[in-house]
Protein backbone atom coordinates (compact mmCIF):
# COMPACT_ATOMS: atom_id res chain seq x y z
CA UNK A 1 -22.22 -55.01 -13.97
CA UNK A 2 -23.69 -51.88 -15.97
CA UNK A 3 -24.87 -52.62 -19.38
CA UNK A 4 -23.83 -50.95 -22.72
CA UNK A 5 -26.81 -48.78 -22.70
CA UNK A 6 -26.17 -47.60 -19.24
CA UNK A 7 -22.78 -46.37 -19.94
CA UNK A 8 -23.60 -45.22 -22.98
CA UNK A 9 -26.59 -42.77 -20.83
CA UNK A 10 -24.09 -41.69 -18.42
CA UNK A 11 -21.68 -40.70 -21.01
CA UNK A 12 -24.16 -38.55 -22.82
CA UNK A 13 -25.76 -37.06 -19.39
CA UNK A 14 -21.55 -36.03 -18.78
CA UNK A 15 -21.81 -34.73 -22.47
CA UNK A 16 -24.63 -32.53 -22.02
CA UNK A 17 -23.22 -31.17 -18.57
CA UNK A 18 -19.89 -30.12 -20.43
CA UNK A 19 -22.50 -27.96 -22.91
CA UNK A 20 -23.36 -26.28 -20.07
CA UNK A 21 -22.24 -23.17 -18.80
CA UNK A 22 -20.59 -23.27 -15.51
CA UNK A 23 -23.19 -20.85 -12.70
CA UNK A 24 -20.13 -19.10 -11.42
CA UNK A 25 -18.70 -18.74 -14.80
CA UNK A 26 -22.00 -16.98 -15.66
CA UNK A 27 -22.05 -14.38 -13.13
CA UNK A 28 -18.25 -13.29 -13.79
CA UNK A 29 -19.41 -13.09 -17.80
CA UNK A 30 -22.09 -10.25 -16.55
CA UNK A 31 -19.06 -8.99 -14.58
CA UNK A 32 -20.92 -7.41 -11.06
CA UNK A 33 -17.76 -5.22 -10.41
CA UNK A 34 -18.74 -2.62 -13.59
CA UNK A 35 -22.31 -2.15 -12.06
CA UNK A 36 -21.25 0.09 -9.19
CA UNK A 37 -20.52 3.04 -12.06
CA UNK A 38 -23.71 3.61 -13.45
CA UNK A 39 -25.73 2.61 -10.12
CA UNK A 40 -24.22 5.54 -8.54
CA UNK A 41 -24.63 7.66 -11.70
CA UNK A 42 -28.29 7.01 -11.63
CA UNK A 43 -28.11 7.81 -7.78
CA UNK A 44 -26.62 11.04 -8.56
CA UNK A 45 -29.41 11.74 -11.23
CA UNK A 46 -31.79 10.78 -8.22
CA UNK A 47 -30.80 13.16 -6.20
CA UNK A 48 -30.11 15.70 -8.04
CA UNK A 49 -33.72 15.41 -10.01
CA UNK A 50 -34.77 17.78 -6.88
CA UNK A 51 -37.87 14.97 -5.93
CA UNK A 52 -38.00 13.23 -2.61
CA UNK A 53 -37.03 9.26 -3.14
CA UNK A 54 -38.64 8.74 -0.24
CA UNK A 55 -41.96 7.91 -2.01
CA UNK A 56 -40.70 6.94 -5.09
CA UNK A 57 -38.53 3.69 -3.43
CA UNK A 58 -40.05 1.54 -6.55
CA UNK A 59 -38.84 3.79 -8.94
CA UNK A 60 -35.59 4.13 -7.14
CA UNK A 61 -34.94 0.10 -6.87
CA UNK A 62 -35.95 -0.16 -10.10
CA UNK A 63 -33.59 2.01 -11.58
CA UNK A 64 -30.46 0.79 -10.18
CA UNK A 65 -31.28 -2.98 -10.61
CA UNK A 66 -31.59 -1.91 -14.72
CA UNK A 67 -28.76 0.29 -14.72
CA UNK A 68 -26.31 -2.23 -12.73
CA UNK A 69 -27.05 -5.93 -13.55
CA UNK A 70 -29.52 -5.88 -16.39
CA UNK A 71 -28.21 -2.94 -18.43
CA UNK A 72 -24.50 -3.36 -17.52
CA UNK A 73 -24.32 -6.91 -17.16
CA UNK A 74 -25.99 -7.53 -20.50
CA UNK A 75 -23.45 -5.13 -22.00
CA UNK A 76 -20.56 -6.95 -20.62
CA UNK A 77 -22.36 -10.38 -21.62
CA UNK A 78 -22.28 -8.92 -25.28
CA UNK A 79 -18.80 -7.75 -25.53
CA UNK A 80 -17.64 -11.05 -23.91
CA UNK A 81 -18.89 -12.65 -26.56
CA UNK A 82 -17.97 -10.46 -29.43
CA UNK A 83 -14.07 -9.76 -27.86
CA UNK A 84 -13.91 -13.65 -27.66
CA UNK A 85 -11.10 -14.14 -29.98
CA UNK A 86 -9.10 -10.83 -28.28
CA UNK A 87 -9.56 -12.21 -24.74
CA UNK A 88 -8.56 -15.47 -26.34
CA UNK A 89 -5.02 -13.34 -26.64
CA UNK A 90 -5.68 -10.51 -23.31
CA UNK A 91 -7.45 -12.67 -21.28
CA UNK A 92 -8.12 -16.77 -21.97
CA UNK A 93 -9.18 -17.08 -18.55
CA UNK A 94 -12.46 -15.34 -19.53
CA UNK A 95 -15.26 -17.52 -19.32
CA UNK A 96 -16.07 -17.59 -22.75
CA UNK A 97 -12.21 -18.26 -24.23
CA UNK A 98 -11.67 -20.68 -21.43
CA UNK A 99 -15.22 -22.88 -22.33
CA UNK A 100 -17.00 -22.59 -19.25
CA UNK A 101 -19.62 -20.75 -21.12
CA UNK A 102 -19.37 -22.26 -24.43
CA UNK A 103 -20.74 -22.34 -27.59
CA UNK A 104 -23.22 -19.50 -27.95
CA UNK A 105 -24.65 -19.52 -24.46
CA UNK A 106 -22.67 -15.82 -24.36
CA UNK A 107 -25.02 -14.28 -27.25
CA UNK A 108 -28.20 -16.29 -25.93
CA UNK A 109 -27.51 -14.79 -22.39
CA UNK A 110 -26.40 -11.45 -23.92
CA UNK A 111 -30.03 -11.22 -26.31
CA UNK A 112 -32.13 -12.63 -23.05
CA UNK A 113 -30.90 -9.97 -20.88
CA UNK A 114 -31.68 -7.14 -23.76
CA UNK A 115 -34.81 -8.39 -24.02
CA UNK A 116 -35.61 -8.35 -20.13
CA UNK A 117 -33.61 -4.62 -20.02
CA UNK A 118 -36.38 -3.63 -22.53
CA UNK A 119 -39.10 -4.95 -20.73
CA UNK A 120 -37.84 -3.17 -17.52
CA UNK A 121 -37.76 0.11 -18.86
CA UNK A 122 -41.10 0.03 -20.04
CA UNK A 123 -41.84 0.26 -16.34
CA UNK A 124 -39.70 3.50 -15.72
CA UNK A 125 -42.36 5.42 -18.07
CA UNK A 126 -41.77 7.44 -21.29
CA UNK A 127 -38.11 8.76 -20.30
CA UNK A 128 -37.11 5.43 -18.77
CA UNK A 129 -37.87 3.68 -21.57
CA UNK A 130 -36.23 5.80 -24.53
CA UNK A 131 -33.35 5.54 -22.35
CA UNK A 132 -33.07 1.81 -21.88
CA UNK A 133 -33.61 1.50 -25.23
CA UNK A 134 -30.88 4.14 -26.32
CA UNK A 135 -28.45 1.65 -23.78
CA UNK A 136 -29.37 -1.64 -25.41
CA UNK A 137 -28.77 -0.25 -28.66
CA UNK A 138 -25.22 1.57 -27.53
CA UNK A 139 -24.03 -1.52 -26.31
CA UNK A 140 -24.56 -4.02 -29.36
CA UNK A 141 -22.92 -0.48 -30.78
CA UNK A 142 -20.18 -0.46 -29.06
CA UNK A 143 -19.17 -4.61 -29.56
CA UNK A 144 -20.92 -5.76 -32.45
CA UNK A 145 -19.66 -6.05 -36.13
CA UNK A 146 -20.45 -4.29 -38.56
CA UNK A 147 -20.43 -0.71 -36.25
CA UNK A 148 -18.16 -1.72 -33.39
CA UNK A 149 -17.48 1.79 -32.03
CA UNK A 150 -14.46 0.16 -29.70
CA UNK A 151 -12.16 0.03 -32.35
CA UNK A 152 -12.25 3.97 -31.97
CA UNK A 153 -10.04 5.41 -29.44
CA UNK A 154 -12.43 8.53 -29.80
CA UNK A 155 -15.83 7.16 -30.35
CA UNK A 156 -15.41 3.99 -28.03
CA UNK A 157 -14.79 5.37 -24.89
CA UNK A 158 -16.53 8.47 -25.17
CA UNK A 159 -19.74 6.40 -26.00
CA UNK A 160 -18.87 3.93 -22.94
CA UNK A 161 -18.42 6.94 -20.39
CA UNK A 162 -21.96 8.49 -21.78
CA UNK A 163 -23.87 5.39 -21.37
CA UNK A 164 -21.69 4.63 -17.76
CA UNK A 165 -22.36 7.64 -15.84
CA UNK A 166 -23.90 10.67 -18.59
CA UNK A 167 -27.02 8.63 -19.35
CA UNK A 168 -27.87 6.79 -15.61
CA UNK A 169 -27.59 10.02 -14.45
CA UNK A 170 -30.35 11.66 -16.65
CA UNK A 171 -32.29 8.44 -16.54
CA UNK A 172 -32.67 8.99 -13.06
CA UNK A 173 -33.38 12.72 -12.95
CA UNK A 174 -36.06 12.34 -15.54
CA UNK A 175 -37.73 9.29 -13.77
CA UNK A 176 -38.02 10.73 -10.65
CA UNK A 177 -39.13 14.24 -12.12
CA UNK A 178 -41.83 12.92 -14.78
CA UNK A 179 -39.93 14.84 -17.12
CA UNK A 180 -36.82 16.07 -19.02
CA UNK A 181 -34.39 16.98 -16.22
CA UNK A 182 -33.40 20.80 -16.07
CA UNK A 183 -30.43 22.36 -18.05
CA UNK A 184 -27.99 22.82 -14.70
CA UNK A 185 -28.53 18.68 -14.13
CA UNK A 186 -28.22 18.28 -17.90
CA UNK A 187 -24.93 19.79 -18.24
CA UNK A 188 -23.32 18.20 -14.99
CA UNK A 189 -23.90 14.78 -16.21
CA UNK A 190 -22.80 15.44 -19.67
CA UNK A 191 -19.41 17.06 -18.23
CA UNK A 192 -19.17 13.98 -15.95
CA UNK A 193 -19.54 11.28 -19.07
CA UNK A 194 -16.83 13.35 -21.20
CA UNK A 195 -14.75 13.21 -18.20
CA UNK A 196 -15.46 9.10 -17.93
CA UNK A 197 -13.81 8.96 -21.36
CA UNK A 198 -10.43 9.26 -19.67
CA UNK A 199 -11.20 6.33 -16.75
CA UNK A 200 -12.31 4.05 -20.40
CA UNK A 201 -9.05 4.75 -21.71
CA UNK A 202 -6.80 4.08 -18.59
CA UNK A 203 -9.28 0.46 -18.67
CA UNK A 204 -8.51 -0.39 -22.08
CA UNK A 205 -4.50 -0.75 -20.85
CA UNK A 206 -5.32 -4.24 -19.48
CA UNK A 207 -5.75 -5.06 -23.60
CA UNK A 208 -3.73 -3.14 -24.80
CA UNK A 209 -1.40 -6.27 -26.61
CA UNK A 210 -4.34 -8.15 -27.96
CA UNK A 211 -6.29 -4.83 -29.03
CA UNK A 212 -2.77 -4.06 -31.13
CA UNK A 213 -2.89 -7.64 -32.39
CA UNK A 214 -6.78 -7.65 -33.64
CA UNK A 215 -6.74 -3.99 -35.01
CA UNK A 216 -8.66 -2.55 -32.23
CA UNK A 217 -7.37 0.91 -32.71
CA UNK A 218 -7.95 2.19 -28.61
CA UNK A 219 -5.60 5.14 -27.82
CA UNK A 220 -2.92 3.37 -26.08
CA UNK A 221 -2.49 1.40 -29.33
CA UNK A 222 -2.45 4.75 -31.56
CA UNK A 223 -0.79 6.84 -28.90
CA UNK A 224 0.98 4.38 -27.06
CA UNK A 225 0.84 4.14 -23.05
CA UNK A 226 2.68 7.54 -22.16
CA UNK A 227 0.86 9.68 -24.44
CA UNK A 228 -2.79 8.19 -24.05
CA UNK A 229 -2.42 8.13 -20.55
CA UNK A 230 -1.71 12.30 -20.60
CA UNK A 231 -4.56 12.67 -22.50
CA UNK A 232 -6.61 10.60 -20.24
CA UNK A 233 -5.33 12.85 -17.26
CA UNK A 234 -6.80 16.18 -19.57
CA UNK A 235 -10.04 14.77 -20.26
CA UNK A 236 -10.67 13.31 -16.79
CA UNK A 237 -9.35 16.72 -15.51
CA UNK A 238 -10.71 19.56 -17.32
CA UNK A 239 -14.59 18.39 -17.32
CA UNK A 240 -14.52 18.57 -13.43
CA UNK A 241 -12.46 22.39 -13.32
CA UNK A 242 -15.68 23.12 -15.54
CA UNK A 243 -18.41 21.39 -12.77
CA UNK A 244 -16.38 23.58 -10.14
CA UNK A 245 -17.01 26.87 -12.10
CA UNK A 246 -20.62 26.29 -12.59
CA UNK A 247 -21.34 25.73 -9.46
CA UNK A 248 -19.15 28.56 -8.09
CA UNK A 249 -21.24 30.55 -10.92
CA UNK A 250 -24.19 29.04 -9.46
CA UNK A 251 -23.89 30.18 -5.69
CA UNK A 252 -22.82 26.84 -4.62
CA UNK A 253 -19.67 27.35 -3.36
CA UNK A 254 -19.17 24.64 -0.54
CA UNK A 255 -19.94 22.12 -2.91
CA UNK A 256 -17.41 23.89 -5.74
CA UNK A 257 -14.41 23.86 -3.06
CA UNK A 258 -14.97 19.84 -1.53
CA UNK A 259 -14.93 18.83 -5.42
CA UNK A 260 -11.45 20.91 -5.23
CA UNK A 261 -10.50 18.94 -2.96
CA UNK A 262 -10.65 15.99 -4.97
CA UNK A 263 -8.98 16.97 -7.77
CA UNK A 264 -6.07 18.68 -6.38
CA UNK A 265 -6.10 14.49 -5.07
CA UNK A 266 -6.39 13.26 -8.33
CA UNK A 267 -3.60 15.41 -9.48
CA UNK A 268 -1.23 13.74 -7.05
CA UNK A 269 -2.54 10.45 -8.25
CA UNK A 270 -2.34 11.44 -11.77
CA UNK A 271 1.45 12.12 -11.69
CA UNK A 272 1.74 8.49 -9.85
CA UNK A 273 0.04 7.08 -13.03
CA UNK A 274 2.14 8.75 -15.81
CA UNK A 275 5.41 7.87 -13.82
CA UNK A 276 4.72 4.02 -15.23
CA UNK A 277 0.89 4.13 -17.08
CA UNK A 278 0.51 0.53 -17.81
CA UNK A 279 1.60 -0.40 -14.36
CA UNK A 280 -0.62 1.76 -13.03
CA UNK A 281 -3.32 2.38 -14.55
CA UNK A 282 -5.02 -0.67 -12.41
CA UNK A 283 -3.84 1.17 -9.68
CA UNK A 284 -5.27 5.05 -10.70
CA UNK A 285 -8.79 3.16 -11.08
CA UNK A 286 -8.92 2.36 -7.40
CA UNK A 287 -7.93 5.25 -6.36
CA UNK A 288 -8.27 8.62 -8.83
CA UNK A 289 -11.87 7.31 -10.01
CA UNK A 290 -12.45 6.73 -6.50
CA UNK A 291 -12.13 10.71 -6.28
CA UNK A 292 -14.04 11.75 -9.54
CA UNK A 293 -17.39 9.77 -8.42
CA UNK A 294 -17.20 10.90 -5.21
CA UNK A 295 -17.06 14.48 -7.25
CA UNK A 296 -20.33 13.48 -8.64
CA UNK A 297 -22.40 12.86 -5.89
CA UNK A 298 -20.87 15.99 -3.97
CA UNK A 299 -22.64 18.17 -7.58
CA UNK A 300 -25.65 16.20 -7.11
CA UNK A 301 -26.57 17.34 -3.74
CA UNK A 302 -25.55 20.80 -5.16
CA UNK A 303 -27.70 20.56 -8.03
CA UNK A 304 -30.73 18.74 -5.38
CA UNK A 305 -29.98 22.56 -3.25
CA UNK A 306 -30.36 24.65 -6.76
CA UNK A 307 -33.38 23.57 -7.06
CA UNK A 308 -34.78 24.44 -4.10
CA UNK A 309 -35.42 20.42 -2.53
CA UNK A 310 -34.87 19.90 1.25
């Protein structure tokens, strides 16, 4: 026989487990798919920074564990928590609609992780820092009340695609090369985070009924699907015709033609996507972005060459 004050323990202990947050439910609220983007784009600014990795591997490592899990997955942790009552709508199977994160744990794990990002980049020197600090900030931007830049179909996605492949990019030219990165690296990465604007509009499709419903004004709500997604095609398009005439203007031919390549394949994709855009947008995002970051590591190199590194 269990006494009153037995059951009474194990039915608290079961109440303080269901204030928990679930471990799985935690890692899919820092979302580990959206790291790849700026990893890579810190990659690219890597290489094309014109400095040997090879004995900078601690820099390197560094880098791409604050761009990807820290960085990103705080950022996702935020808007999580912030978009709970439109993914309440898009998405209740989200861990923080659905209550296997509840109660605040989203914005405690959200500020913890801003706090670590901080204390990360103090470790990637001046540059590294300014940077890290200029991506914490964007992100609480982007979600948080009272700015909330995603309600812009201009200002949200244009500031996602900066901080997703424009800024990794720089970070890791800079950190490698002690420095401000050079004008040619500059203006690749800023041509490939305009272009990223168009891949954040195709992603905000998935929400598109709940953004209409909370007055989240992205361009598929203001546009609607047919129209957005054409201008999505533009800006993803005409950024990357610009990389291919620099580097043609630069001597770096090669390079200029394989990016070609890749968007004479985007162009088939692209008139795939505007047949149905909502239905495919998911689809274009495998495959078309597939294409434009391969695009980016192809300028890297060419940018690594320009400069003279082996």
């Amino acid at each position: 026989m269990y006494s009153l004050i037995d059951i009474m323990s194990v039915t608290e202990s079961l109440h303080i487990v269901r204030r928990l947050p679930e471990p799985r439910a935690l890692l899919t609220l820092i979302k580990p798919i959206t790291w790849v983007p700026p990893i890579w784009a810190y990659l690219c600014g890597v290489i094309s920074s014109g400095v040997s990795p090879l004995n900078n591997w601690g820099l390197v490592i560094l880098g791409m564990v604050l761009a990807g899990p820290v960085v990103c997955g705080m950022s996702q942790a935020a808007n999580d928590w912030c978009d709970r009552h439109v993914d309440a709508i898009n998405e209740p199977h989200r861990p923080i609609p659905s209550g296997r994160v509840p109660g605040r744990w989203g914005l405690w794990v959200a500020l913890a992780m801003s706090v670590l990002a901080l204390g990360m980049g103090a470790f990637l020197g001046p540059w590294g820092f300014g940077a890290t600090v200029f991506g914490v900030l964007a992100a609480w931007a982007y979600s948080a009340e009272p700015v909330r830049l995603k309600r812009s179909g201009v200002w949200g996605p244009g500031l996602v695609g900066l901080c997703y492949e424009g800024l990794p990019w720089f970070t890791g030219a800079a950190v490698l090369a002690a420095g401000a990165p050079s004008g040619p690296v500059i203006a690749i990465a800023a041509l490939y985070a305009i272009g990223a604007h168009g891949i954040m509009t195709l992603n905000d499709f998935k929400a598109l009924e709940g953004d209409r419903q909370m007055g989240v004004n992205s361009l598929p709500v203001t546009l609607g699907p047919e129209r957005a997604a054409r201008v999505a095609c533009i800006v993803m398009a005409l950024p990357q015709l610009a990389v291919i005439g620099l580097l043609l203007a630069w001597g770096r031919p090669w390079h200029a033609a394989a990016i070609g390549v890749l968007v004479l394949g985007q162009f088939w994709a692209m008139r795939i996507l505007l047949s149905d855009p909502k239905g495919r947008a998911p689809w274009y995002n495998g495959t078309g972005v597939m294409a434009y970051v391969t695009g980016m590591m192809i300028a890297a190199f060419a940018l690594r060459m320009l400069g003279g590194a082996p």
